[in-house]
C-alpha atoms as a PDB file:
ATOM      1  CA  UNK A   1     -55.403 -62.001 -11.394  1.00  0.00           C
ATOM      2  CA  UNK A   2     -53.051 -59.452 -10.440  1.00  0.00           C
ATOM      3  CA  UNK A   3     -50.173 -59.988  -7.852  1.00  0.00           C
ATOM      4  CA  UNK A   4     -50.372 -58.484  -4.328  1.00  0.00           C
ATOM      5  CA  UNK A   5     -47.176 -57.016  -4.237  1.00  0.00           C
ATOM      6  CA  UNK A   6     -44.949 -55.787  -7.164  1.00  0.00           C
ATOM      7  CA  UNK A   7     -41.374 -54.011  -6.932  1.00  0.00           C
ATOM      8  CA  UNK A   8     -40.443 -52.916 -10.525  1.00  0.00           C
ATOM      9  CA  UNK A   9     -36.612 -52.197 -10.961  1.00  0.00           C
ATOM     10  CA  UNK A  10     -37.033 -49.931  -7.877  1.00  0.00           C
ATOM     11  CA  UNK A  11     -33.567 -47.861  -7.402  1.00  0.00           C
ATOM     12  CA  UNK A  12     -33.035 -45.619  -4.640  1.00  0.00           C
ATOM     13  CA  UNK A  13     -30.026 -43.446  -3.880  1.00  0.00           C
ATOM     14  CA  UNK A  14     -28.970 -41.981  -0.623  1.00  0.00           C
ATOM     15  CA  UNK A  15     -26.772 -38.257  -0.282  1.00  0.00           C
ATOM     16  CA  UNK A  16     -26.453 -38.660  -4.078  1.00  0.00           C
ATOM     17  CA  UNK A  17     -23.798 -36.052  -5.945  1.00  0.00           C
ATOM     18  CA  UNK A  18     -21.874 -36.309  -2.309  1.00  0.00           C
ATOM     19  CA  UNK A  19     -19.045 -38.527  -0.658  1.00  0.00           C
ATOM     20  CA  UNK A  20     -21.217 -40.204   0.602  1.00  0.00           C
ATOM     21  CA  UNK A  21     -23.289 -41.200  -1.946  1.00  0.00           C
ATOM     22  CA  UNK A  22     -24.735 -44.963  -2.055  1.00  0.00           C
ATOM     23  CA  UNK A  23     -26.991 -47.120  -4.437  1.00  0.00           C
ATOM     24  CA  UNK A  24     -28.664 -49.064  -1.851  1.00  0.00           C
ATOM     25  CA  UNK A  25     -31.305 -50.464  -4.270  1.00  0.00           C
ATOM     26  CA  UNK A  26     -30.334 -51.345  -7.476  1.00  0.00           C
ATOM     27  CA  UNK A  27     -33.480 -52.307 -10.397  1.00  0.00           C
ATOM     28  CA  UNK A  28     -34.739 -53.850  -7.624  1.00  0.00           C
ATOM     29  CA  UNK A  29     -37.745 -56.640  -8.783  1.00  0.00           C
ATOM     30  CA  UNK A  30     -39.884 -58.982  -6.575  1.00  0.00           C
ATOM     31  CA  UNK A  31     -43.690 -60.432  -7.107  1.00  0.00           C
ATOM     32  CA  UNK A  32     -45.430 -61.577  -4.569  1.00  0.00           C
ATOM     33  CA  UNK A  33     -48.785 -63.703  -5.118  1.00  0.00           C
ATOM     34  CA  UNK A  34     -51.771 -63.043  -2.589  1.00  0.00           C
ATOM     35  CA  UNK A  35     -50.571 -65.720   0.519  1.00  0.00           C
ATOM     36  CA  UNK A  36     -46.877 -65.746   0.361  1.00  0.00           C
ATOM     37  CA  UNK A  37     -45.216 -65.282   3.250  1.00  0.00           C
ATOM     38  CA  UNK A  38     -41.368 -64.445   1.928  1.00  0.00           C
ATOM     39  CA  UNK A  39     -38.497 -64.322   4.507  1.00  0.00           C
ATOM     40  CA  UNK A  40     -35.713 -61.901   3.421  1.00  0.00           C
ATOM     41  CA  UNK A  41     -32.335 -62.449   4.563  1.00  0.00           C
ATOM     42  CA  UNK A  42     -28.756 -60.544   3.408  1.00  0.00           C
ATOM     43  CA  UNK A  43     -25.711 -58.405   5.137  1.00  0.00           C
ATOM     44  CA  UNK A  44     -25.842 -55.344   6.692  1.00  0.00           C
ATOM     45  CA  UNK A  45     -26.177 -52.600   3.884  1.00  0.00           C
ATOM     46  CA  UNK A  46     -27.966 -55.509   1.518  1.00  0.00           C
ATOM     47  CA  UNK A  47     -30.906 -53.571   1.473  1.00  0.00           C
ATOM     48  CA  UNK A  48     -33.494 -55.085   3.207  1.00  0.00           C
ATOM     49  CA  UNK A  49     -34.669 -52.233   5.389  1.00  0.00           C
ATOM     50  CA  UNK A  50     -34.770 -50.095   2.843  1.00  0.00           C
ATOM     51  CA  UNK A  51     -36.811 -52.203   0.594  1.00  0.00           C
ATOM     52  CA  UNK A  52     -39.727 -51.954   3.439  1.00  0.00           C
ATOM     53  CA  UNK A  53     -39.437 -48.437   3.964  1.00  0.00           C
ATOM     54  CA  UNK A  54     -40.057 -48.322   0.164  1.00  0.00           C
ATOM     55  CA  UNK A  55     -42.584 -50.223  -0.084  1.00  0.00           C
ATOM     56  CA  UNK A  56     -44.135 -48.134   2.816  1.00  0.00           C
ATOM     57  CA  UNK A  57     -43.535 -45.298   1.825  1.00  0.00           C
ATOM     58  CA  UNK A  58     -41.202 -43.671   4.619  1.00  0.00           C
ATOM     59  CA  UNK A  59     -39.480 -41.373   1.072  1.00  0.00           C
ATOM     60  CA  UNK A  60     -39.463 -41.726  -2.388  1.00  0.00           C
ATOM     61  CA  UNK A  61     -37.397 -44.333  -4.472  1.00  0.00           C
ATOM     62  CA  UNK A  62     -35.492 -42.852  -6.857  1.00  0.00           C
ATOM     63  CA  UNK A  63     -36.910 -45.099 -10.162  1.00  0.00           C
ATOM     64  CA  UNK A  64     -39.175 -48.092 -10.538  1.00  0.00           C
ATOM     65  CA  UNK A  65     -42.807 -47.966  -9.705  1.00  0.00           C
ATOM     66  CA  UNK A  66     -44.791 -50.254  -6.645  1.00  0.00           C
ATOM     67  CA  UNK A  67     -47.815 -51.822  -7.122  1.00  0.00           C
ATOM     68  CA  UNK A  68     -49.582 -53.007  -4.204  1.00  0.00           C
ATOM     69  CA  UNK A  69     -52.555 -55.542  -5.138  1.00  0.00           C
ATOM     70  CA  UNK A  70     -52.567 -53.945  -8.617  1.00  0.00           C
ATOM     71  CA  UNK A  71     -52.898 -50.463  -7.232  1.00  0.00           C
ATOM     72  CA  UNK A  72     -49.553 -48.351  -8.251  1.00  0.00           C
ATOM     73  CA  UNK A  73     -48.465 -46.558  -4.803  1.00  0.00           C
ATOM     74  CA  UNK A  74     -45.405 -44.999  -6.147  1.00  0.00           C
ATOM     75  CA  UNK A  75     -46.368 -41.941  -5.418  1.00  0.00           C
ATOM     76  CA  UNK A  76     -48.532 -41.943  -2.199  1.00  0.00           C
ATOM     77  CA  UNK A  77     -47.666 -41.046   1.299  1.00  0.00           C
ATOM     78  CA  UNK A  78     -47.255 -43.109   3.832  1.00  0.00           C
ATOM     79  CA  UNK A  79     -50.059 -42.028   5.559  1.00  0.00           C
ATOM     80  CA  UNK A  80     -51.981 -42.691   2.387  1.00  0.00           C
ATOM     81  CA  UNK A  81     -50.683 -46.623   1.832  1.00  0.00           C
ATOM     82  CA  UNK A  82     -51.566 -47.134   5.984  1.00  0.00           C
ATOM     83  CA  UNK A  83     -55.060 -48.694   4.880  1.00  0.00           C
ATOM     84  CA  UNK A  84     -52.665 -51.501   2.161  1.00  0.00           C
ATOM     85  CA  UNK A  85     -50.018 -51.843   4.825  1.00  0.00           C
ATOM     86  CA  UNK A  86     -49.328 -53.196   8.444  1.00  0.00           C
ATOM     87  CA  UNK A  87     -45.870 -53.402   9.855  1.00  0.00           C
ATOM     88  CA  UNK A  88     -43.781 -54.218  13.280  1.00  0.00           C
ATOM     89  CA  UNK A  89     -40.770 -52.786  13.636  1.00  0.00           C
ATOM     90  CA  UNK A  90     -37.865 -54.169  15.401  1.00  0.00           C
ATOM     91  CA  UNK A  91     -38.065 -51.997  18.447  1.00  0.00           C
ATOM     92  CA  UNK A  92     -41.070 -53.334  20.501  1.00  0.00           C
ATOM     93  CA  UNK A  93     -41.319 -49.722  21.424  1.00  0.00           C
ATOM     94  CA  UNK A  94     -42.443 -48.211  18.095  1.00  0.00           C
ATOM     95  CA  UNK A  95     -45.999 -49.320  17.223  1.00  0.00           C
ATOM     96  CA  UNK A  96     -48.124 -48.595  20.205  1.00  0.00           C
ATOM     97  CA  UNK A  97     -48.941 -45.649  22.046  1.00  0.00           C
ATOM     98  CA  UNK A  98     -47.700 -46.880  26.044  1.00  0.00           C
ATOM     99  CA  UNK A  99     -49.652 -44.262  27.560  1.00  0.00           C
ATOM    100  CA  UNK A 100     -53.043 -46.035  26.072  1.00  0.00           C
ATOM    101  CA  UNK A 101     -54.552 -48.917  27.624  1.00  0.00           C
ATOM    102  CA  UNK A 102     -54.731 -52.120  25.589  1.00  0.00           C
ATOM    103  CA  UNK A 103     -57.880 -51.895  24.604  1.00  0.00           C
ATOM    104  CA  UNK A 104     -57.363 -47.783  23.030  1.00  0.00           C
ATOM    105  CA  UNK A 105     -54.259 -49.228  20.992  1.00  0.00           C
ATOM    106  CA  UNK A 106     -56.700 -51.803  19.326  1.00  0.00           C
ATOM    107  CA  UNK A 107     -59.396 -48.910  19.222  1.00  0.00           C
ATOM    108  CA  UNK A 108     -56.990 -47.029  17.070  1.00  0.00           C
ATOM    109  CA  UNK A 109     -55.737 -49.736  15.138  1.00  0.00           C
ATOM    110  CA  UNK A 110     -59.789 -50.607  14.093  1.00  0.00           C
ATOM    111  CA  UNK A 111     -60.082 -46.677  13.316  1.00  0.00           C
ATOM    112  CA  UNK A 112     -57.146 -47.057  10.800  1.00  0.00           C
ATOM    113  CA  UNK A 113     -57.673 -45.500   8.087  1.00  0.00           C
ATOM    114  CA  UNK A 114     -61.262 -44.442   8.861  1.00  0.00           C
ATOM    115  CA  UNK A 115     -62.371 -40.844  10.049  1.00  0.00           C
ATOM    116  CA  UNK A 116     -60.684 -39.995  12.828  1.00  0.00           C
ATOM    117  CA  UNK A 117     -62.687 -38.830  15.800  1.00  0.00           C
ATOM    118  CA  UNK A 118     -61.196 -36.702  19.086  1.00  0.00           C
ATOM    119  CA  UNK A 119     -62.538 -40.690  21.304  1.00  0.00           C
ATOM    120  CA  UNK A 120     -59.894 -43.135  21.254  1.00  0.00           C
ATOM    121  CA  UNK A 121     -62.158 -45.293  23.974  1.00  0.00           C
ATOM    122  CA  UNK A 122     -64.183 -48.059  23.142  1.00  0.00           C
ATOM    123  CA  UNK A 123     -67.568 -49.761  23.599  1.00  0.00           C
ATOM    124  CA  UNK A 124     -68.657 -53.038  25.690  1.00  0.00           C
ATOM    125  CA  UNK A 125     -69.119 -54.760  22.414  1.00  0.00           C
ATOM    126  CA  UNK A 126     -65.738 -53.648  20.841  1.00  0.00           C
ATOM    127  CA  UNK A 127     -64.229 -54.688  24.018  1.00  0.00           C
ATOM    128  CA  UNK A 128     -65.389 -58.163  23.741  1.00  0.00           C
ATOM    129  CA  UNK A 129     -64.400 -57.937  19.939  1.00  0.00           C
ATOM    130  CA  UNK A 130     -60.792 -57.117  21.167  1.00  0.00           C
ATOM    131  CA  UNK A 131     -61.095 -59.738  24.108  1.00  0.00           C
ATOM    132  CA  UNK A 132     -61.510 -62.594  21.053  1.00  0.00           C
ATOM    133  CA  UNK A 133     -58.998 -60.852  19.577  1.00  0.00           C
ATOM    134  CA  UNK A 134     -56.521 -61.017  22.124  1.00  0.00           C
ATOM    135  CA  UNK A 135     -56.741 -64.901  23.262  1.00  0.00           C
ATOM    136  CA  UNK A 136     -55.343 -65.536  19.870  1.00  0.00           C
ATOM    137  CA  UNK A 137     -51.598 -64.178  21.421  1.00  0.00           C
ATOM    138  CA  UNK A 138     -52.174 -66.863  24.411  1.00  0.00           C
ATOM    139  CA  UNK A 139     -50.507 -64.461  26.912  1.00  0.00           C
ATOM    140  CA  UNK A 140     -53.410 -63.936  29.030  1.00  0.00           C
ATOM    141  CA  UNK A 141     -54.054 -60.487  27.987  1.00  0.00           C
ATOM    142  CA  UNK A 142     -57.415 -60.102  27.322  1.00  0.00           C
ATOM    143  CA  UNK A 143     -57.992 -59.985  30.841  1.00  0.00           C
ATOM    144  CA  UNK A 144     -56.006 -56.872  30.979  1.00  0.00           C
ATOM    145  CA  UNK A 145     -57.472 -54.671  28.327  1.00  0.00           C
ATOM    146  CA  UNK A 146     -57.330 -51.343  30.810  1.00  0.00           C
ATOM    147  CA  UNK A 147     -53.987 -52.072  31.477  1.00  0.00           C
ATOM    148  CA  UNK A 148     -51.484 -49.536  29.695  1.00  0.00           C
ATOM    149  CA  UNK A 149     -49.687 -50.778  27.110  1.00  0.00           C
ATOM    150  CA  UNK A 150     -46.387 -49.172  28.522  1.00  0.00           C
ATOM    151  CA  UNK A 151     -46.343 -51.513  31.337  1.00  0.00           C
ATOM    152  CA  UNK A 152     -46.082 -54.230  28.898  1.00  0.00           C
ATOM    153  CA  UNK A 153     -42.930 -56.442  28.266  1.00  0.00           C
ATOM    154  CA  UNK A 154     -41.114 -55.986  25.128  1.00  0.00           C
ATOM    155  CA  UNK A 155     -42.600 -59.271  23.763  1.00  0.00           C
ATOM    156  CA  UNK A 156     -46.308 -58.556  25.587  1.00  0.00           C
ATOM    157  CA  UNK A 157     -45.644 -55.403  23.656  1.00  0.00           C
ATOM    158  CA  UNK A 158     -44.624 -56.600  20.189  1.00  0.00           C
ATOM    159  CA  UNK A 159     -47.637 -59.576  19.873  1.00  0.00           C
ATOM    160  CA  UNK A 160     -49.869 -56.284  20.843  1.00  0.00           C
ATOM    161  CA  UNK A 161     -48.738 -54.548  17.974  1.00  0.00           C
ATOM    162  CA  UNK A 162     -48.387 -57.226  15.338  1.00  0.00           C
ATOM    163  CA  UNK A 163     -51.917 -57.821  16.136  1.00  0.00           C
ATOM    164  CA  UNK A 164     -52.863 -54.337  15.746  1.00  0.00           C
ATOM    165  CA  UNK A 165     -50.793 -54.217  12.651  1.00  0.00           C
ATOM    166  CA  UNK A 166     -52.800 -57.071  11.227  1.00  0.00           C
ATOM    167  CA  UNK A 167     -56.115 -56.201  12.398  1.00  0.00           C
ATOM    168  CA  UNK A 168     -57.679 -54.864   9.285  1.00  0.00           C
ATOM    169  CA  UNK A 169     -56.290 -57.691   7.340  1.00  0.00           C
ATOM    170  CA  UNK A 170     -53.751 -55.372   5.389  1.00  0.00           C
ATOM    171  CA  UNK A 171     -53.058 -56.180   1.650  1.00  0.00           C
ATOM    172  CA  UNK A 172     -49.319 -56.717   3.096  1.00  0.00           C
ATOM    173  CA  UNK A 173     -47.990 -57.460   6.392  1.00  0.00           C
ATOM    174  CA  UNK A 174     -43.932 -56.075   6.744  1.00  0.00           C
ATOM    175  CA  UNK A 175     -42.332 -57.763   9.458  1.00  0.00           C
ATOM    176  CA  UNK A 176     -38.882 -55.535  10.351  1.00  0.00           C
ATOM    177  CA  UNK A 177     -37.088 -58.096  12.085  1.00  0.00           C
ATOM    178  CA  UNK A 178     -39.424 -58.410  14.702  1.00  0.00           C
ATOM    179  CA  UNK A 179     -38.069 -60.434  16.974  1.00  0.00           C
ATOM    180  CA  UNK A 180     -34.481 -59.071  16.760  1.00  0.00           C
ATOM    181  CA  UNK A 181     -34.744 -57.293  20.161  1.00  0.00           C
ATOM    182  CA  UNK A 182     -36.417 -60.116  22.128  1.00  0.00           C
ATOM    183  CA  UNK A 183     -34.908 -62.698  24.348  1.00  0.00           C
ATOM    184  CA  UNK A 184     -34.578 -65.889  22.357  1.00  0.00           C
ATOM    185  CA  UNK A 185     -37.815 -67.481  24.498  1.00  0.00           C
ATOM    186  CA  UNK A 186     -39.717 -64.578  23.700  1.00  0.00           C
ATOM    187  CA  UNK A 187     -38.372 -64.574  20.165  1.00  0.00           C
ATOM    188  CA  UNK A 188     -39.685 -67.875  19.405  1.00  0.00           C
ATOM    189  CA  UNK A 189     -43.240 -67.294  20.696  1.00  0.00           C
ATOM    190  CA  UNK A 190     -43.652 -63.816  18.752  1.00  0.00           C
ATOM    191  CA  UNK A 191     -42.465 -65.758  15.956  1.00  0.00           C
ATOM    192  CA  UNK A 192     -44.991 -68.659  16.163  1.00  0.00           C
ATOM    193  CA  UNK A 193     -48.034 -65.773  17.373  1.00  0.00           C
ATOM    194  CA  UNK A 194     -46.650 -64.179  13.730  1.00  0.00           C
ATOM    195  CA  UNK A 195     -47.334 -67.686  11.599  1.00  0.00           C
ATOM    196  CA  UNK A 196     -50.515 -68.082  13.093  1.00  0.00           C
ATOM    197  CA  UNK A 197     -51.937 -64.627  12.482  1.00  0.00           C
ATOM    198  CA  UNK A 198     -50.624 -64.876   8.459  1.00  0.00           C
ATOM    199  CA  UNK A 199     -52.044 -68.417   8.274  1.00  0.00           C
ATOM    200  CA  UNK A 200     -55.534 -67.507   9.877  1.00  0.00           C
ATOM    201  CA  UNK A 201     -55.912 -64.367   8.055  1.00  0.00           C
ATOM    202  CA  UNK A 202     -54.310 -65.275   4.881  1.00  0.00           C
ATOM    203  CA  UNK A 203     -52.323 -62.284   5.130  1.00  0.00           C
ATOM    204  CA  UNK A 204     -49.399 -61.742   2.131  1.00  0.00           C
ATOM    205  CA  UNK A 205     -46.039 -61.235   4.321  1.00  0.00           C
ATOM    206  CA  UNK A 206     -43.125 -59.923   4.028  1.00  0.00           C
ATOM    207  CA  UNK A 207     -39.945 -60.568   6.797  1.00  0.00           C
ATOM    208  CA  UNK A 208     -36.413 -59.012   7.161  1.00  0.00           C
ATOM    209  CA  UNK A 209     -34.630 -61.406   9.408  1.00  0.00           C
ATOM    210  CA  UNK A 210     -30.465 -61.697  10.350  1.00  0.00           C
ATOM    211  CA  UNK A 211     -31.764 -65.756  11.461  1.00  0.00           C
ATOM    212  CA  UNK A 212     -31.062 -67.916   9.048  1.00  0.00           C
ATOM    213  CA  UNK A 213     -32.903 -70.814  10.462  1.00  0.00           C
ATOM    214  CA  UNK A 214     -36.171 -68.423  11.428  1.00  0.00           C
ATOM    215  CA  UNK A 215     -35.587 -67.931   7.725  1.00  0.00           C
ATOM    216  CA  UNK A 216     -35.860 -71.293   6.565  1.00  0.00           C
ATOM    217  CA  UNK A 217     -38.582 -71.999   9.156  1.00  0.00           C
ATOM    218  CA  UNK A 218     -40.749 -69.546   7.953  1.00  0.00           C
ATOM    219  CA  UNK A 219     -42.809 -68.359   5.161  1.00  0.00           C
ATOM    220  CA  UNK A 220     -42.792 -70.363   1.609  1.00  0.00           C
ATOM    221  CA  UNK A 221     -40.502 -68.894   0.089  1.00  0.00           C
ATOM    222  CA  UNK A 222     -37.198 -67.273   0.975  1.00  0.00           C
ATOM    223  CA  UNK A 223     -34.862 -64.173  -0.810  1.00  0.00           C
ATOM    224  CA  UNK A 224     -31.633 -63.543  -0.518  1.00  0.00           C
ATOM    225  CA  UNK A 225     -30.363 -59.568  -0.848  1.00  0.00           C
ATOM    226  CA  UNK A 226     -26.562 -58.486  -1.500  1.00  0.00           C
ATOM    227  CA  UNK A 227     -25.791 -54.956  -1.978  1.00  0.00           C
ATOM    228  CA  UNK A 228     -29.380 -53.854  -3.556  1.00  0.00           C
ATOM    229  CA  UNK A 229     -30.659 -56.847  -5.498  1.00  0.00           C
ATOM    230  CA  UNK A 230     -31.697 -60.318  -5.122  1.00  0.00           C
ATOM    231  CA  UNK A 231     -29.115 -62.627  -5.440  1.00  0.00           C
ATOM    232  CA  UNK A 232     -30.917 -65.664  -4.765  1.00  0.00           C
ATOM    233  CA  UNK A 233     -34.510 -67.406  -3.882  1.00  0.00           C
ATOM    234  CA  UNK A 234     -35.923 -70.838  -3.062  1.00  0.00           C
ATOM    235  CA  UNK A 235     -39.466 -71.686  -2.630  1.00  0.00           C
ATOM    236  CA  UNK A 236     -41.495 -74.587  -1.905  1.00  0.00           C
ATOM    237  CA  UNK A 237     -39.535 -78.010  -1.195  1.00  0.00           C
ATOM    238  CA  UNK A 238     -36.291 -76.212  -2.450  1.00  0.00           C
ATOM    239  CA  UNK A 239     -36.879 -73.965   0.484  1.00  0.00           C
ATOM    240  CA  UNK A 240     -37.844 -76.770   3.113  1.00  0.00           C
ATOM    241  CA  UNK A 241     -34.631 -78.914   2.223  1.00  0.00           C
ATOM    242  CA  UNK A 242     -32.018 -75.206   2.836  1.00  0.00           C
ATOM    243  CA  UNK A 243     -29.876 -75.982   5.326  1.00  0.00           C
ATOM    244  CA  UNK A 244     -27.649 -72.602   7.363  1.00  0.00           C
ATOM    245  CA  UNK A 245     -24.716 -74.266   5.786  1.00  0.00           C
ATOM    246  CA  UNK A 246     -25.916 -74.365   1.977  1.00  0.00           C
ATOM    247  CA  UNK A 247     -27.063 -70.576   2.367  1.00  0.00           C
ATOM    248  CA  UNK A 248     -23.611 -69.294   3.450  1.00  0.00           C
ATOM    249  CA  UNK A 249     -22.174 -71.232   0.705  1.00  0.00           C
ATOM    250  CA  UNK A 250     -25.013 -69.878  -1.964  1.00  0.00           C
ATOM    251  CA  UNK A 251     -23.700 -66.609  -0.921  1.00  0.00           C
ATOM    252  CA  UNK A 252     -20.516 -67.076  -1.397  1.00  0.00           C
ATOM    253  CA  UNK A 253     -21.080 -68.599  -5.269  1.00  0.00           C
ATOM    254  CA  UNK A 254     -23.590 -65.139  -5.641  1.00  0.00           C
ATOM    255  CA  UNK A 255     -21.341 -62.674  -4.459  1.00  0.00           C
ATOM    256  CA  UNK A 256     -18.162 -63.806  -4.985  1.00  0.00           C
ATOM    257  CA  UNK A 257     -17.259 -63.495  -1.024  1.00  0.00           C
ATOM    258  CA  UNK A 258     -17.714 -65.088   2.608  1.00  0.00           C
ATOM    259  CA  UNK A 259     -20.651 -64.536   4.462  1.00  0.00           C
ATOM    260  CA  UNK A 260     -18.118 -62.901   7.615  1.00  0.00           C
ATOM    261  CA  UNK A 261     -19.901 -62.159  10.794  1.00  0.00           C
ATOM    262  CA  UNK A 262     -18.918 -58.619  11.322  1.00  0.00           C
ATOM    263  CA  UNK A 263     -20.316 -57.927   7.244  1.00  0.00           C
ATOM    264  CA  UNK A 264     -23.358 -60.200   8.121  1.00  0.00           C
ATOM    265  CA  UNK A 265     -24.401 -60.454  11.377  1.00  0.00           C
ATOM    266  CA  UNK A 266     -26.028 -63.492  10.521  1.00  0.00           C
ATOM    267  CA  UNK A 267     -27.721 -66.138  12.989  1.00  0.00           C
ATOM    268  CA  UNK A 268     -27.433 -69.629  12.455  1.00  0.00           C
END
């Protein structure tokens, strides 16, 4: 049985031959088995954004091939890895179309990947489909399916699109730090709407989070980035027993520094 998600010493390389060149991922490996939910946490410049956009194809790595459930997708557009991949971004603004209603944005997000038509409306019986859908947020918003998604709140907004992002049960869910932009109130909730989608749909997850504790929370197993690889991981009970305190120290034994607010930006 193959693995649902496999980086293979990816390496990418921004501006390269300039100044300004920099190895942001370095023989970068990580397997992921169908079901884990893996929480990624590291500095600013640690790579972590730039593994997703890898993996979703947003340019080209440089080296290394990705396999997504057995399926190499190395060299596929993004538009062509949309029907393997979901993902919410950390801007509750990217995602959704506000000028749509509710209901259109799910439309579109059950068209993925099929033959597009010029309708992005939606029938009595996919509106009750949606409806279901909906009550699984708990924010009341199946009884506003006509109402346009751009009158939302940011956190309305984001638990619209990480259900649309899930809604064809994607091979692999990447969660962008999600919940970076919300209030912490709102923050939590996303985050708990986000464990029970993965959990009901058995969804393979990956999330980039600067909280430590969300990180720990979260997911069975957690990674660890410093400047382009993996520096350190802890799964099952090792995972459940990580306190904030033992991972700033862990980092500090990895990579031979402090974990320093302005180089981490790091939540406890």
């Amino acid at each position: 049985m193959c693995a649902m998600l496999e980086l293979r010493n990816i390496n990418k390389t921004f501006n390269a031959g300039t100044i300004n060149e920099k190895h942001v991922l370095k023989d970068l490996n990580l397997t992921m088995e169908e079901g884990d939910f893996v929480t990624v946490i590291g500095g600013n410049g640690a790579g972590k954004s730039t593994m997703l956009n890898a993996i979703a194809g947003v340019w080209p790595v440089d080296s290394g091939a990705i396999l997504v459930d057995g399926k190499n997708i190395t060299g596929l557009p993004d538009y062509k890895r949309a029907p393997y991949i979901g993902r919410v971004f950390q801007d509750p603004m990217m995602g959704t179309a506000p000028d749509l209603q509710i209901g259109e944005n799910l439309a579109l997000a059950a068209r993925r990947g099929k033959s597009r038509t010029l309708r992005w409306g939606f029938t009595k019986k996919e509106a009750q489909d949606y409806k279901e859908s909906l009550k699984i947020l708990g924010l009341g918003l199946e009884e506003r399916i006509t109402q346009k998604v751009g009158l939302l709140s940011g956190g309305q907004r984001q638990a619209v699109t990480l259900l649309m992002a899930s809604y064809q049960n994607p091979k692999l869910l990447l969660l962008d730090e999600h919940t970076a932009a919300l209030d912490p109130k709102t923050a939590k909730k996303v985050l708990e709407i986000t464990k029970q989608i993965v959990a009901d749909q058995h969804l393979t997850a990956l999330m980039v989070t600067h909280n430590m504790k969300d990180a720990i929370a979260t997911g069975n197993r957690l990674i660890m980035m410093y400047e382009g690889r993996i520096i350190f991981e802890a799964s099952g009970e090792d995972k459940k027993k990580l306190t904030v305190d033992e991972l700033m120290r862990k980092f500090s034994e990895v990579a031979g520094e402090e974990f320093s607010n302005d180089q981490a930006l790091l939540t406890r």
